[in-house]
N, C-alpha and C. Protein backbone atom coordinates (compact mmCIF):
# COMPACT_ATOMS: atom_id res chain seq x y z
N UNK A 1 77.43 71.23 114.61
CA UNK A 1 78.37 71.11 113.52
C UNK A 1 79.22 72.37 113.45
N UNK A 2 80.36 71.84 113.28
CA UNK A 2 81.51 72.93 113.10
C UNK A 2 81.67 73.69 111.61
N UNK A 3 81.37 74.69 111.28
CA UNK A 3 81.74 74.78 109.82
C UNK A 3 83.62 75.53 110.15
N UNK A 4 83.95 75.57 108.89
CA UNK A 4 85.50 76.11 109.22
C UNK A 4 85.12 77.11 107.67
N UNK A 5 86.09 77.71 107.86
CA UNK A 5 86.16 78.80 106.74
C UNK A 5 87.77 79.16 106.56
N UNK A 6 88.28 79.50 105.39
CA UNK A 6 89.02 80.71 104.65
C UNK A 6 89.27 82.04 104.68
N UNK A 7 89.60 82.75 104.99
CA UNK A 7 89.34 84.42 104.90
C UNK A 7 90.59 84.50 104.04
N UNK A 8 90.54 86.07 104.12
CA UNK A 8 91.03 86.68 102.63
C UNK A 8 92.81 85.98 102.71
N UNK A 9 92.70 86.32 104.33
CA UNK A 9 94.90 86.00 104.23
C UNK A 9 95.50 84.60 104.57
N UNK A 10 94.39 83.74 104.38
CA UNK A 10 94.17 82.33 104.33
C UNK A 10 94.57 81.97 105.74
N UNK A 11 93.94 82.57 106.53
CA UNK A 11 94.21 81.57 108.21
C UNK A 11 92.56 81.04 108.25
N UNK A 12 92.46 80.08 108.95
CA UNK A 12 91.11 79.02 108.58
C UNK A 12 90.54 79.49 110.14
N UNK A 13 89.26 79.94 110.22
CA UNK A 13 88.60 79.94 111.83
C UNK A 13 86.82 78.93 111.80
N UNK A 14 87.01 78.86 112.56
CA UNK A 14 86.15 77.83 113.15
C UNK A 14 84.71 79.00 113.86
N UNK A 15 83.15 78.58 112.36
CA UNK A 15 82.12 79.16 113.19
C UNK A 15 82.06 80.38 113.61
N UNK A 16 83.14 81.47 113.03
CA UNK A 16 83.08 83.16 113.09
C UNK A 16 82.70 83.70 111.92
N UNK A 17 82.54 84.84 112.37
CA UNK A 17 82.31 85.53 110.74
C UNK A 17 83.57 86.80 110.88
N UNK A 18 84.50 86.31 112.37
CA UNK A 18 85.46 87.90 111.79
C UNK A 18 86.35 86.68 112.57
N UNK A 19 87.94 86.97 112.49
CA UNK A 19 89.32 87.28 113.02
C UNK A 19 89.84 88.26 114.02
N UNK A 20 88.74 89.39 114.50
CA UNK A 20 89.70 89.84 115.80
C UNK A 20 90.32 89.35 116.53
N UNK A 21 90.08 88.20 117.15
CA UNK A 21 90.52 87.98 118.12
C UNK A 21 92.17 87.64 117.54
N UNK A 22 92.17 86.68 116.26
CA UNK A 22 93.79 86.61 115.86
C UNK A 22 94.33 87.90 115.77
N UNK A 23 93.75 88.29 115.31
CA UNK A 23 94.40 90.24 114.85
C UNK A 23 94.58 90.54 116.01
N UNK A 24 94.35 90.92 116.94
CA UNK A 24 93.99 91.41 118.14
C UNK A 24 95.26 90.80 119.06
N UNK A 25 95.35 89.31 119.05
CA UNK A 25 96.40 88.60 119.64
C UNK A 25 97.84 88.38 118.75
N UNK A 26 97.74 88.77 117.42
CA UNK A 26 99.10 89.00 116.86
C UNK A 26 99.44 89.86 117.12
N UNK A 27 98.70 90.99 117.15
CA UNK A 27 99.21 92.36 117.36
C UNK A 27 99.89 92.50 119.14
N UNK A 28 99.06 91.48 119.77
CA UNK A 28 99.47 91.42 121.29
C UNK A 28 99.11 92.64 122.20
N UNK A 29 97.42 92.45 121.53
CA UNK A 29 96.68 93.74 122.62
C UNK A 29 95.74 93.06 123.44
N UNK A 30 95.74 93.37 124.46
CA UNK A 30 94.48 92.94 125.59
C UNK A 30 93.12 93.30 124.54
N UNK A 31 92.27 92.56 125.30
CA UNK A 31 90.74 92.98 124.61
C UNK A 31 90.50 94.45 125.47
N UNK A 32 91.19 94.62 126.77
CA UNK A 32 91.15 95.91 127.44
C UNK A 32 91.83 97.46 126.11
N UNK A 33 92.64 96.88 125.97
CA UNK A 33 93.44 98.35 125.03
C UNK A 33 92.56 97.97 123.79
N UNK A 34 92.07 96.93 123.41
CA UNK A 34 91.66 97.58 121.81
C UNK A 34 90.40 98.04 121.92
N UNK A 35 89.80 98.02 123.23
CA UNK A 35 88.44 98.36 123.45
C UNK A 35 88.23 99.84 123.46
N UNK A 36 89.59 100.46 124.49
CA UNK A 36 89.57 101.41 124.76
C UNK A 36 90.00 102.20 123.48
N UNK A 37 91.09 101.53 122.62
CA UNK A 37 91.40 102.37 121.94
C UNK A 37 90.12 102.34 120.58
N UNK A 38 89.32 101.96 120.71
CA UNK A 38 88.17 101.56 119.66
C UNK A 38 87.46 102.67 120.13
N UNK A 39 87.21 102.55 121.25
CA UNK A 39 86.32 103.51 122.20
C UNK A 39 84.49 102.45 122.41
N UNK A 40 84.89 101.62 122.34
CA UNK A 40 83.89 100.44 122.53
C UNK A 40 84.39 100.17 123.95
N UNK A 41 83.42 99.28 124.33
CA UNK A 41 83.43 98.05 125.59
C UNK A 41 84.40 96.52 125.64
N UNK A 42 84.63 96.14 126.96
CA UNK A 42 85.44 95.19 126.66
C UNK A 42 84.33 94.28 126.42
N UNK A 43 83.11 94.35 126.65
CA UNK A 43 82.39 93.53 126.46
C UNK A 43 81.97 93.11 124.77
N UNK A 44 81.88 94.34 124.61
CA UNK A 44 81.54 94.41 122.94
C UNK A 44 82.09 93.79 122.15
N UNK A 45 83.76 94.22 122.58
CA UNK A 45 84.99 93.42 121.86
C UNK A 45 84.72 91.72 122.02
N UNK A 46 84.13 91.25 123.53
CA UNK A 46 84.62 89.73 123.55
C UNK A 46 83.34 89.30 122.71
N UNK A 47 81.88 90.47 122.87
CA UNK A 47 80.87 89.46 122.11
C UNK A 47 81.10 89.66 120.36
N UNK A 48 82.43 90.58 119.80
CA UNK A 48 82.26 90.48 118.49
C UNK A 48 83.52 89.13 117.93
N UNK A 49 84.09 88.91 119.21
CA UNK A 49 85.17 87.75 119.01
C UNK A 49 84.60 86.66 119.22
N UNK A 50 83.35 86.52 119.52
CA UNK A 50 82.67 85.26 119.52
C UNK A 50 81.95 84.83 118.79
N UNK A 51 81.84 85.85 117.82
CA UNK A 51 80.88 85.93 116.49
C UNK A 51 79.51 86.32 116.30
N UNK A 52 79.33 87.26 117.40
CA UNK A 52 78.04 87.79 117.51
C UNK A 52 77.98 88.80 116.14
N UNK A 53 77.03 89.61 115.86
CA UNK A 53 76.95 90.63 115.14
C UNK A 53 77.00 91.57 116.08
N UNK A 54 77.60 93.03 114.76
CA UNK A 54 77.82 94.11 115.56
C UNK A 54 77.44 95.02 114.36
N UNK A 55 77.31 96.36 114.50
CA UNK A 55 76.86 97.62 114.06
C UNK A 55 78.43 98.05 113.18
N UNK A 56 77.72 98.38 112.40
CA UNK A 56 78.98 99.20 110.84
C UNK A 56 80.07 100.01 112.00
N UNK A 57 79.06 100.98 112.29
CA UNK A 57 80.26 102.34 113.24
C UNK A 57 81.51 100.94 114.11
N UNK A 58 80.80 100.47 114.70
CA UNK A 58 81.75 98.99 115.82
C UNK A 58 82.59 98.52 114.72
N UNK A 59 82.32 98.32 113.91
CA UNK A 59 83.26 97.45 112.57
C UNK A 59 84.52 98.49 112.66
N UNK A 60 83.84 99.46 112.14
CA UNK A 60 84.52 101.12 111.77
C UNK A 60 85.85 101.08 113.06
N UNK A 61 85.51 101.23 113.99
CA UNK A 61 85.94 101.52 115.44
C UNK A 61 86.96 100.55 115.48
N UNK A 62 86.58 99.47 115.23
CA UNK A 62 87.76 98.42 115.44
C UNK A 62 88.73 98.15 114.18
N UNK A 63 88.47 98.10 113.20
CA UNK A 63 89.40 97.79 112.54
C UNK A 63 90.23 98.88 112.05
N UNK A 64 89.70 100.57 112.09
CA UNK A 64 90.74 101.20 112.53
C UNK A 64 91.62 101.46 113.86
N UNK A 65 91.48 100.41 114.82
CA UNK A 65 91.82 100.58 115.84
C UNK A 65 92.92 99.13 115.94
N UNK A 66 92.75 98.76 115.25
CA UNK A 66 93.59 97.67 115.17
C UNK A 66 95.06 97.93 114.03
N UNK A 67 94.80 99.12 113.26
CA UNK A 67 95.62 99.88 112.35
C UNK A 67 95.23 99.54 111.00
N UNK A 68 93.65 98.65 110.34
CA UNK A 68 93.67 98.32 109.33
C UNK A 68 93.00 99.62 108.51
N UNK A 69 92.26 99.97 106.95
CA UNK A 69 92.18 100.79 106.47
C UNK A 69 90.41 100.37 106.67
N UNK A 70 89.58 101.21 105.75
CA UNK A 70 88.03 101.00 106.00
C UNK A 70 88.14 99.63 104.70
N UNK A 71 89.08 100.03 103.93
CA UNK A 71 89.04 99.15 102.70
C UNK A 71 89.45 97.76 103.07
N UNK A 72 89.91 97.54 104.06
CA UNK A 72 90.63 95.99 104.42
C UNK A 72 89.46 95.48 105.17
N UNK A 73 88.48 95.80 105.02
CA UNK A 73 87.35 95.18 106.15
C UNK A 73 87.35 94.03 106.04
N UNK A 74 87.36 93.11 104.72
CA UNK A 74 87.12 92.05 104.45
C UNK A 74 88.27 91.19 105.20
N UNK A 75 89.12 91.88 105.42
CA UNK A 75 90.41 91.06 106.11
C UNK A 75 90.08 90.49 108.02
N UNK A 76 89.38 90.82 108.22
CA UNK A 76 88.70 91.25 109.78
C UNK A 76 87.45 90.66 109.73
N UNK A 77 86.33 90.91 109.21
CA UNK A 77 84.86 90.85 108.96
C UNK A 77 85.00 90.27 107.54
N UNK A 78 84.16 88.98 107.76
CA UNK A 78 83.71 87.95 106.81
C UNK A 78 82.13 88.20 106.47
N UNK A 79 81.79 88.26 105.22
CA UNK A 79 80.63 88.16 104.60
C UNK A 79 79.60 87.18 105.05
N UNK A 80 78.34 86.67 104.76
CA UNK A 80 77.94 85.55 104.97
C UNK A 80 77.79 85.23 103.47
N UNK A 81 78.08 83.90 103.40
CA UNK A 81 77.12 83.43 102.19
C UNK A 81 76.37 83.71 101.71
């Protein structure tokens, strides 16, 4: 079963608990540059775009690396229920 969800800036994703990968592809960065510029793995990046879990600092890393603030997390990284 598919669940779908809402996030904060109302684009709907399917079965994630984050949006990098839209963020990531609006912005029009390889998973290579935001990795590097995260200072993470490209691997890390594709298993947190698939909805794996990841570690606070990795949150940290990426969503200032994507240009968001620590305070916009919620915009990126979805809560669980």
């Amino acid at each position: 079963m598919i669940t779908l969800q809402q996030n904060k800036i109302g684009s709907i994703h399917a079965n994630k608990n984050n949006c990098v990968q839209q963020t990531r592809e609006e912005k029009m960065m390889s998973k290579a540059e935001l990795a590097r510029t995260a200072g993470v793995t490209v691997q890390t990046i594709d298993r947190i775009e698939k909805g794996c879990d990841s570690r606070m600092d990795t949150k940290r890393k990426i969503l200032l690396a994507l240009g968001y603030k620590l305070s916009d997390r919620q915009k990126l990284f979805f809560e669980a229920n």
